[in-house]
PDB file of N, CA and C in Angstrom:
ATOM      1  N   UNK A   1       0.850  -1.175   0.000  1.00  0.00           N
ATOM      2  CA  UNK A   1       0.000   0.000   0.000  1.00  0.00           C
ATOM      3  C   UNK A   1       0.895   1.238   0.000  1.00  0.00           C
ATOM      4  N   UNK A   2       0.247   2.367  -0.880  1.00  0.00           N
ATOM      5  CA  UNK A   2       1.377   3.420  -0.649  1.00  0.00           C
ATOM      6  C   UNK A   2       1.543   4.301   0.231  1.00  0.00           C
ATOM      7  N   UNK A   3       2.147   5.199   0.802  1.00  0.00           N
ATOM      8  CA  UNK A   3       2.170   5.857   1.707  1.00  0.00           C
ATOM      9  C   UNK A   3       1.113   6.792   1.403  1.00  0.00           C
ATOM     10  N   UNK A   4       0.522   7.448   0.479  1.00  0.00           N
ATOM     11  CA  UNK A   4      -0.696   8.510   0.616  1.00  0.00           C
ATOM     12  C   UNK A   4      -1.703   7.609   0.739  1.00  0.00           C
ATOM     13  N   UNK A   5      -1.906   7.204   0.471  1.00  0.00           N
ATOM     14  CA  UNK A   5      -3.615   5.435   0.967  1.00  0.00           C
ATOM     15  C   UNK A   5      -2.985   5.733   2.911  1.00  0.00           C
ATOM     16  N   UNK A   6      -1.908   5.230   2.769  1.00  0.00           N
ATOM     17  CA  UNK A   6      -1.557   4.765   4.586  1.00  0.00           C
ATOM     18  C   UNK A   6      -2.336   5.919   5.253  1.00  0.00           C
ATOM     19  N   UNK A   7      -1.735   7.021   4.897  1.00  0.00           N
ATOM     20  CA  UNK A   7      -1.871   8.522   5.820  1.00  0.00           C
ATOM     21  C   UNK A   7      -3.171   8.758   5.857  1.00  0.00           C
ATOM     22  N   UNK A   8      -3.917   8.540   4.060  1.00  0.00           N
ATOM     23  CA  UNK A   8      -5.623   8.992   4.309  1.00  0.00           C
ATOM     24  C   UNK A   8      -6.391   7.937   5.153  1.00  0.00           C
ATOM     25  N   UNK A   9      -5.851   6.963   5.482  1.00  0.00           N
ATOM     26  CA  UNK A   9      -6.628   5.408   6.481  1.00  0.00           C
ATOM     27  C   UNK A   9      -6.361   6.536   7.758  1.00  0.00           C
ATOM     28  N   UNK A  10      -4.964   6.571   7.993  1.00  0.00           N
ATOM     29  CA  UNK A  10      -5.236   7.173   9.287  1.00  0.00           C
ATOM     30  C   UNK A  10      -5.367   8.104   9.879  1.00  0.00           C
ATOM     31  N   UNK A  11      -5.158   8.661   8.937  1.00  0.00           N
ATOM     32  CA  UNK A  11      -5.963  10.557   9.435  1.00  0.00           C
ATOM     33  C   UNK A  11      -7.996  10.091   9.203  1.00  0.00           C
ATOM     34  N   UNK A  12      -8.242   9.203   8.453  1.00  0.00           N
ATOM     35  CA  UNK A  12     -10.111   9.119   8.836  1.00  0.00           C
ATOM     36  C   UNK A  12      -9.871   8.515  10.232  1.00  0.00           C
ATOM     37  N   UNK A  13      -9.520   7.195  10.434  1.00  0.00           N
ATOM     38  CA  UNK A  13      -9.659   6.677  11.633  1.00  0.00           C
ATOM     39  C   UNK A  13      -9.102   7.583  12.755  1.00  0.00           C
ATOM     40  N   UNK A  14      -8.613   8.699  12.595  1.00  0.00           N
ATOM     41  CA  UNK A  14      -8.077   8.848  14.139  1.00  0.00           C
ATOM     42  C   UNK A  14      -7.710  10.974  13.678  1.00  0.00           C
ATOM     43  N   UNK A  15      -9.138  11.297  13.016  1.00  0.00           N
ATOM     44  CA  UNK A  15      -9.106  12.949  12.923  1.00  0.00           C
ATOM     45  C   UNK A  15      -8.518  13.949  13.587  1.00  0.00           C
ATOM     46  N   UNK A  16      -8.934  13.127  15.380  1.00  0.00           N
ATOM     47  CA  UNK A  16      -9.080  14.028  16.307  1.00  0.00           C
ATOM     48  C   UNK A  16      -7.350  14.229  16.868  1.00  0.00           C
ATOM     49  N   UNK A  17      -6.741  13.564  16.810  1.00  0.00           N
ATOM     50  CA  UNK A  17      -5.383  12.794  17.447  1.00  0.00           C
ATOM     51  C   UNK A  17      -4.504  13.863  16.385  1.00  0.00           C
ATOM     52  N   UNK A  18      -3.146  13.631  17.658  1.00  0.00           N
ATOM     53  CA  UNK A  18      -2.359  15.256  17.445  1.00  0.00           C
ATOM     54  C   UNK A  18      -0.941  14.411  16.239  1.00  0.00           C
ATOM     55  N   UNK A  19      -1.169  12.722  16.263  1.00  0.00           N
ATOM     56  CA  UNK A  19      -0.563  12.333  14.795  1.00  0.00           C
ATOM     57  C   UNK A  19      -1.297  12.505  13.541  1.00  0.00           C
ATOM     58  N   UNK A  20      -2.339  12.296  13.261  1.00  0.00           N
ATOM     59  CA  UNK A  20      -2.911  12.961  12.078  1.00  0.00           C
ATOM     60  C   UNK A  20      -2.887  14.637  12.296  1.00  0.00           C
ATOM     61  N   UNK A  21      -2.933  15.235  12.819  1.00  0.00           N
ATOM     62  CA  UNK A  21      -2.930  16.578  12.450  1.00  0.00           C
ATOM     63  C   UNK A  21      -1.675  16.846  11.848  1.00  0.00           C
ATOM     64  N   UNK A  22      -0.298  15.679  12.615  1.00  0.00           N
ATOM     65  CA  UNK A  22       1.118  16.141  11.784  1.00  0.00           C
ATOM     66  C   UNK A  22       0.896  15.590  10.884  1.00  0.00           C
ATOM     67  N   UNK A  23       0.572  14.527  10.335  1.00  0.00           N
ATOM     68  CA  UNK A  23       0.115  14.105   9.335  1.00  0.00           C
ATOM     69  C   UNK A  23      -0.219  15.017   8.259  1.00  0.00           C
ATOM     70  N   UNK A  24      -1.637  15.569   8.651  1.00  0.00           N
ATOM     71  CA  UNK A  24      -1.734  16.457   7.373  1.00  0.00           C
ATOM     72  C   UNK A  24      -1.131  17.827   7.136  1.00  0.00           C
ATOM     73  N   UNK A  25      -0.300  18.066   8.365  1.00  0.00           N
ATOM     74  CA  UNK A  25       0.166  19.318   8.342  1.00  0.00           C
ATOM     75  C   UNK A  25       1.723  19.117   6.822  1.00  0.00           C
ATOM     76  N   UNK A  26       1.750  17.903   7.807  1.00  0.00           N
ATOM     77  CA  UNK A  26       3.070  17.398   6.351  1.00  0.00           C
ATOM     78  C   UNK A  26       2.664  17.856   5.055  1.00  0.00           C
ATOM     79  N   UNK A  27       1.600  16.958   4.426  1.00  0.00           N
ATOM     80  CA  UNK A  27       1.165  16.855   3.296  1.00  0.00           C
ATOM     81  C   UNK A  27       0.594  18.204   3.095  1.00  0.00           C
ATOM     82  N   UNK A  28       0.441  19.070   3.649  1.00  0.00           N
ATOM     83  CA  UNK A  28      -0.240  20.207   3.192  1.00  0.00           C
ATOM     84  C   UNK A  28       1.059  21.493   3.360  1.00  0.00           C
ATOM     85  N   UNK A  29       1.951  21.493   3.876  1.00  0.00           N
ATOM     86  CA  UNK A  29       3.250  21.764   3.882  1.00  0.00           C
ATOM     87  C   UNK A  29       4.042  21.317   1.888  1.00  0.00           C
ATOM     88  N   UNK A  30       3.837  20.092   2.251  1.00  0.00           N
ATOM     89  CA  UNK A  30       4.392  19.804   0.812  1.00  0.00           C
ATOM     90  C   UNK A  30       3.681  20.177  -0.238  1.00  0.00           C
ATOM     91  N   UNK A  31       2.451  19.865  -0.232  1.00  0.00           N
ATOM     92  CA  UNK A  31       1.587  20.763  -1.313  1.00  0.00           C
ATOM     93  C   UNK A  31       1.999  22.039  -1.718  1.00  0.00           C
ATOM     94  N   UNK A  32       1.678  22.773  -0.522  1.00  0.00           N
ATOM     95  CA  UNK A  32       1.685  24.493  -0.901  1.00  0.00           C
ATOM     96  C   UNK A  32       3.561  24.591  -0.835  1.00  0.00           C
ATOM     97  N   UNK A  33       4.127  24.240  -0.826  1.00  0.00           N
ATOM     98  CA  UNK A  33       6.051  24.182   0.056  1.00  0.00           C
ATOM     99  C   UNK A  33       5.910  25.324   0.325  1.00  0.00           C
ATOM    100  N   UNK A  34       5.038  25.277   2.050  1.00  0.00           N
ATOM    101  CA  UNK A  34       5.826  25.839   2.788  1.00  0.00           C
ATOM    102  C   UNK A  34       6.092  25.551   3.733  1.00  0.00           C
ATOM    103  N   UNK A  35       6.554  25.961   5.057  1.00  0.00           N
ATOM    104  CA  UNK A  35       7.858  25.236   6.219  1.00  0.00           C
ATOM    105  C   UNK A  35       6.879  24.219   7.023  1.00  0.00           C
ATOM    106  N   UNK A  36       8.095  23.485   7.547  1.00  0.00           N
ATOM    107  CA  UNK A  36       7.247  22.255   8.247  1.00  0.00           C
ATOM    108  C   UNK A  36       8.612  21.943   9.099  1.00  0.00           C
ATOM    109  N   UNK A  37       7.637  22.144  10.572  1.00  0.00           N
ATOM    110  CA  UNK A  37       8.636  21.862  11.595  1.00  0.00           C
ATOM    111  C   UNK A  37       9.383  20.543  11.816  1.00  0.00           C
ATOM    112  N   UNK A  38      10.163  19.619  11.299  1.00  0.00           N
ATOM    113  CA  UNK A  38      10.920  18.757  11.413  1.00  0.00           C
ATOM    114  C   UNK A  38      10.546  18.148  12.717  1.00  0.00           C
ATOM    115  N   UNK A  39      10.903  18.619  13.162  1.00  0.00           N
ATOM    116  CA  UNK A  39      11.197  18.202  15.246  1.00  0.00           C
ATOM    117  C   UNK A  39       9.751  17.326  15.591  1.00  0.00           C
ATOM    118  N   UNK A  40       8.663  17.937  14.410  1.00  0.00           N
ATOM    119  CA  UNK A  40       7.374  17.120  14.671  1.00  0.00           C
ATOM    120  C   UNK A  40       7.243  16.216  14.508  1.00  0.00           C
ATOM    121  N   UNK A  41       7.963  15.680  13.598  1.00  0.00           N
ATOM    122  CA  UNK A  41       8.326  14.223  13.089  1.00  0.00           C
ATOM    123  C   UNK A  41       8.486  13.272  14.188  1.00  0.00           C
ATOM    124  N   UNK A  42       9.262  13.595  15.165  1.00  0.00           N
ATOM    125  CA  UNK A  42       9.967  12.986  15.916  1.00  0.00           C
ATOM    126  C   UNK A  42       9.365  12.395  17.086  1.00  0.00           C
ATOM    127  N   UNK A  43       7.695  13.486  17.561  1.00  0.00           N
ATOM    128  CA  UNK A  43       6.889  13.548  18.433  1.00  0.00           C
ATOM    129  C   UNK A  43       6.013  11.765  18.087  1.00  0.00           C
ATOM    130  N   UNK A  44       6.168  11.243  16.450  1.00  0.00           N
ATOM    131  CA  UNK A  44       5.089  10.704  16.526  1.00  0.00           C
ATOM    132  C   UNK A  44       5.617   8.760  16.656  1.00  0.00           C
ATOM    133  N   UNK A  45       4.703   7.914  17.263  1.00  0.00           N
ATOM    134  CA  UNK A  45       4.756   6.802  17.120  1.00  0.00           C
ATOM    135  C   UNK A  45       6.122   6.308  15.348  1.00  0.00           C
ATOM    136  N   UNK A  46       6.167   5.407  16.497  1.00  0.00           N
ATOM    137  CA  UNK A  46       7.864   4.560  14.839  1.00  0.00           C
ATOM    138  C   UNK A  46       6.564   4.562  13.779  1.00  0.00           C
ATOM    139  N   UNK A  47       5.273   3.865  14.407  1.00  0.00           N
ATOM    140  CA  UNK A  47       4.606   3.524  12.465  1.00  0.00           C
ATOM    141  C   UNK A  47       3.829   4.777  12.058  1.00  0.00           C
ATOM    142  N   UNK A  48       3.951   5.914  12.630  1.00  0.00           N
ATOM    143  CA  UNK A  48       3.077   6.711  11.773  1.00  0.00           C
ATOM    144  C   UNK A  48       4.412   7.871  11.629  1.00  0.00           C
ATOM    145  N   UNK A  49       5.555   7.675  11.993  1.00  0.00           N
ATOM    146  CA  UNK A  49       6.529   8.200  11.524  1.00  0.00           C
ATOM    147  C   UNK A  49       7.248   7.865  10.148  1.00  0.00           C
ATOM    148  N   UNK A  50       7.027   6.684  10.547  1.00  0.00           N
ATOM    149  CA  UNK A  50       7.337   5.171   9.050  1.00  0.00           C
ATOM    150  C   UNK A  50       6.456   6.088   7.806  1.00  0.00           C
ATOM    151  N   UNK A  51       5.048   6.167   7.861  1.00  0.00           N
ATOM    152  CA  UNK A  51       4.375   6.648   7.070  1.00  0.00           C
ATOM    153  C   UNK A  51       4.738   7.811   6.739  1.00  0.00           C
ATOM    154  N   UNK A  52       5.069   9.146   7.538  1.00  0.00           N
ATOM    155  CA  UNK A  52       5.491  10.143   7.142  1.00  0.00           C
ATOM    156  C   UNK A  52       6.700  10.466   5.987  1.00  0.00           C
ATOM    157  N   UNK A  53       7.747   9.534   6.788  1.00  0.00           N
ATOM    158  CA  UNK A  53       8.827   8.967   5.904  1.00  0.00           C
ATOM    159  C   UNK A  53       8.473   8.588   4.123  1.00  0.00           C
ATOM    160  N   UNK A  54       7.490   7.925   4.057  1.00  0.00           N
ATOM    161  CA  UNK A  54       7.332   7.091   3.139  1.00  0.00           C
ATOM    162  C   UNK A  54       6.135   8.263   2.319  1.00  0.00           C
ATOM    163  N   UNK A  55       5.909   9.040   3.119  1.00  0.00           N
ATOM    164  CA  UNK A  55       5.308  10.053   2.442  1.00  0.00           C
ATOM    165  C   UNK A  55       6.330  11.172   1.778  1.00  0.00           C
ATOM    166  N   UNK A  56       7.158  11.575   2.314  1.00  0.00           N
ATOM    167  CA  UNK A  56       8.768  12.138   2.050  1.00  0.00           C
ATOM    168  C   UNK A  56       9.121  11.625   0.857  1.00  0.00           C
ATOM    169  N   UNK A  57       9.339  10.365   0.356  1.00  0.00           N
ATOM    170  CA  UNK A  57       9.677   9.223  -0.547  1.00  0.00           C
ATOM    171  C   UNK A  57       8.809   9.349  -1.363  1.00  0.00           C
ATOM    172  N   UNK A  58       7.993   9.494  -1.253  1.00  0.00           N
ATOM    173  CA  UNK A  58       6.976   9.078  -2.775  1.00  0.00           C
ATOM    174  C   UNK A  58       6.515  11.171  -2.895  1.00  0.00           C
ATOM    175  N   UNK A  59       6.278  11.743  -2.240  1.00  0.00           N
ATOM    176  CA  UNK A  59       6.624  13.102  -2.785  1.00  0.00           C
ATOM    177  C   UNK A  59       7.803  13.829  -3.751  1.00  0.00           C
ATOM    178  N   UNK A  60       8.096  13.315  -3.519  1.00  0.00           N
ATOM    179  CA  UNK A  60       9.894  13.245  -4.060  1.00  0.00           C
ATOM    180  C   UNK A  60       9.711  12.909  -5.293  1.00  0.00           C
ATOM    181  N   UNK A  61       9.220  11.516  -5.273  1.00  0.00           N
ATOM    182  CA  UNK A  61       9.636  11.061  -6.840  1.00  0.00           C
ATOM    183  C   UNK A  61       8.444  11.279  -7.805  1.00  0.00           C
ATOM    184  N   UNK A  62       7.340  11.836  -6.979  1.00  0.00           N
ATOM    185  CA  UNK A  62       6.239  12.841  -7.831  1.00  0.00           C
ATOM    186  C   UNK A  62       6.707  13.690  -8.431  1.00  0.00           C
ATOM    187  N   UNK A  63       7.432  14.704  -7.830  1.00  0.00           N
ATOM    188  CA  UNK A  63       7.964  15.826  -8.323  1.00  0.00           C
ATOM    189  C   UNK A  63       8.450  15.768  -9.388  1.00  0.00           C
ATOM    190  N   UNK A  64       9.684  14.481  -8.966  1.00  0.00           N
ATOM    191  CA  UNK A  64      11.033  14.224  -9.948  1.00  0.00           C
ATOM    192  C   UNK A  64       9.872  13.960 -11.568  1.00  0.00           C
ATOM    193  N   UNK A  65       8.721  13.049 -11.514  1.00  0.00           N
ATOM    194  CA  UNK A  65       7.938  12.697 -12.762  1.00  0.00           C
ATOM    195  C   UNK A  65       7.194  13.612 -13.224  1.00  0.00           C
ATOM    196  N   UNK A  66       6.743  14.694 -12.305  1.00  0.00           N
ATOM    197  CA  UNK A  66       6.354  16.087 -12.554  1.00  0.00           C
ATOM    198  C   UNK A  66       6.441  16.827 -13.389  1.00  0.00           C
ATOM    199  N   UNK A  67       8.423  17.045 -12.676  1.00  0.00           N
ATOM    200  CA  UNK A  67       8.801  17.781 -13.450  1.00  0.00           C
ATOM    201  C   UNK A  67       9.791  17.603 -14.795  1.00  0.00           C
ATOM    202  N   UNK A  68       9.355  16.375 -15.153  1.00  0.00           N
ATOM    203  CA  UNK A  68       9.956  15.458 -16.120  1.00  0.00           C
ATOM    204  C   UNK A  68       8.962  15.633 -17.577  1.00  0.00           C
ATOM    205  N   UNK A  69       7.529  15.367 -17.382  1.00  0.00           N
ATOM    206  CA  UNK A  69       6.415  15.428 -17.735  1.00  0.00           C
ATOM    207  C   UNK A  69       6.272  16.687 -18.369  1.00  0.00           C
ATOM    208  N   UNK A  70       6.297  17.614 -17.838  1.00  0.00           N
ATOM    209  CA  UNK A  70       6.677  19.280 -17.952  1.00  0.00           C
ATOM    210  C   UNK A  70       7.728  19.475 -18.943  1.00  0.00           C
ATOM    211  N   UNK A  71       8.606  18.882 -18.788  1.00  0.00           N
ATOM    212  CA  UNK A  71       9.389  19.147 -19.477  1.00  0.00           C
ATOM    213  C   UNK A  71       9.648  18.401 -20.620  1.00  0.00           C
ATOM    214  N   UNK A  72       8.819  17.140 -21.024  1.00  0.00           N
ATOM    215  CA  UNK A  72       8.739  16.719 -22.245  1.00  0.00           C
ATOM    216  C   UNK A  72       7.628  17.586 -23.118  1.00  0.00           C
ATOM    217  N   UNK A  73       6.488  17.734 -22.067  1.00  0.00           N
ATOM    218  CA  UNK A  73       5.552  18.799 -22.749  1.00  0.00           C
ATOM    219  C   UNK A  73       6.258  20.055 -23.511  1.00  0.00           C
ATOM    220  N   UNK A  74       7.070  20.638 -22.954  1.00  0.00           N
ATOM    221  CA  UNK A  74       7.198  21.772 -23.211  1.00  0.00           C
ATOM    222  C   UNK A  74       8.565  21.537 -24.885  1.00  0.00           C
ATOM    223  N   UNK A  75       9.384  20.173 -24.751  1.00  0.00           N
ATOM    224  CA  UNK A  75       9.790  19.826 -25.955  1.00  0.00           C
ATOM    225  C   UNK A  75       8.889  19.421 -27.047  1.00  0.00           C
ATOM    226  N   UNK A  76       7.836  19.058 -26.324  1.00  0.00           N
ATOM    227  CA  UNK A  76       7.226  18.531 -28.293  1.00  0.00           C
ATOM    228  C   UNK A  76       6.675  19.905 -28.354  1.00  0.00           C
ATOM    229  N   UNK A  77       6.542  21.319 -27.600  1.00  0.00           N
ATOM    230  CA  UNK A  77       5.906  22.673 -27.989  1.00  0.00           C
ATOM    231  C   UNK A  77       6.720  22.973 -29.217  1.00  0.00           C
ATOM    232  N   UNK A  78       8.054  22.909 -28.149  1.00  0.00           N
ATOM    233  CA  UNK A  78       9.190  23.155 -29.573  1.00  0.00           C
ATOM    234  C   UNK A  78       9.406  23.170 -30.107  1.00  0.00           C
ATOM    235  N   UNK A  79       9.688  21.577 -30.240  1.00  0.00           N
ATOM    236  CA  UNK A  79       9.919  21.005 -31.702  1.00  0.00           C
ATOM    237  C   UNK A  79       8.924  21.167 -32.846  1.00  0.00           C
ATOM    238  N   UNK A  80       7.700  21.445 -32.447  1.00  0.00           N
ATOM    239  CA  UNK A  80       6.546  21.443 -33.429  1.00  0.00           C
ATOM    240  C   UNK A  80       6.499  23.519 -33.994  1.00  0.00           C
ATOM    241  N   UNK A  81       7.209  23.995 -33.129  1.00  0.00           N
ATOM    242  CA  UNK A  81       7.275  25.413 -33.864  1.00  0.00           C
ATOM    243  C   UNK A  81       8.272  25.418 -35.702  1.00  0.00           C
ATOM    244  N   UNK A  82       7.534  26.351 -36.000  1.00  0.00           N
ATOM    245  CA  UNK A  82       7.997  26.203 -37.384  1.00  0.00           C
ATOM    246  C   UNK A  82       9.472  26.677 -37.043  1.00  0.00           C
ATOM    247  N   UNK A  83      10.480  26.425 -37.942  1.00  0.00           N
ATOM    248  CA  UNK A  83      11.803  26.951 -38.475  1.00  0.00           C
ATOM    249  C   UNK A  83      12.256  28.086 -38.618  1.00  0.00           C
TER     250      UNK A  83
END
């Protein structure tokens, strides 16, 4: 299962609880990039830290296909301009 499935299981099951709030504070940190206190990380249980982690990891290599994607788009713009 991937780490964004993991995080949305446990931020429904457990809304109220101060690990889903880091939870989504992460993911909504990474969304918009902006700052995200590290040190919070540290506050939470090994498996919903595990998840955070693994949320870190697969953000990452979104980007990396992102901005890969983007940038093939923007070559076939190119190449298709006249001479």
């Amino acid at each position: 299962m991937n780490a964004i499935k993991s995080a949305r299981k446990f931020i429904v099951a457990n809304p109220s609880s101060e690990s889903a709030r880091t939870l989504a504070q992460l993911v909504l940190a990474l969304e918009s990039e902006t700052q995200f206190n590290v040190a919070d990380l540290y506050k939470l249980d090994l498996e919903t830290f595990d998840i955070a982690i693994d949320i870190l990891k697969e953000w990452r290599i979104d980007r990396y296909y992102a901005g890969k994607a983007k940038l093939f788009d923007l070559s076939v713009q190119v190449t298709g301009l006249p001479s």
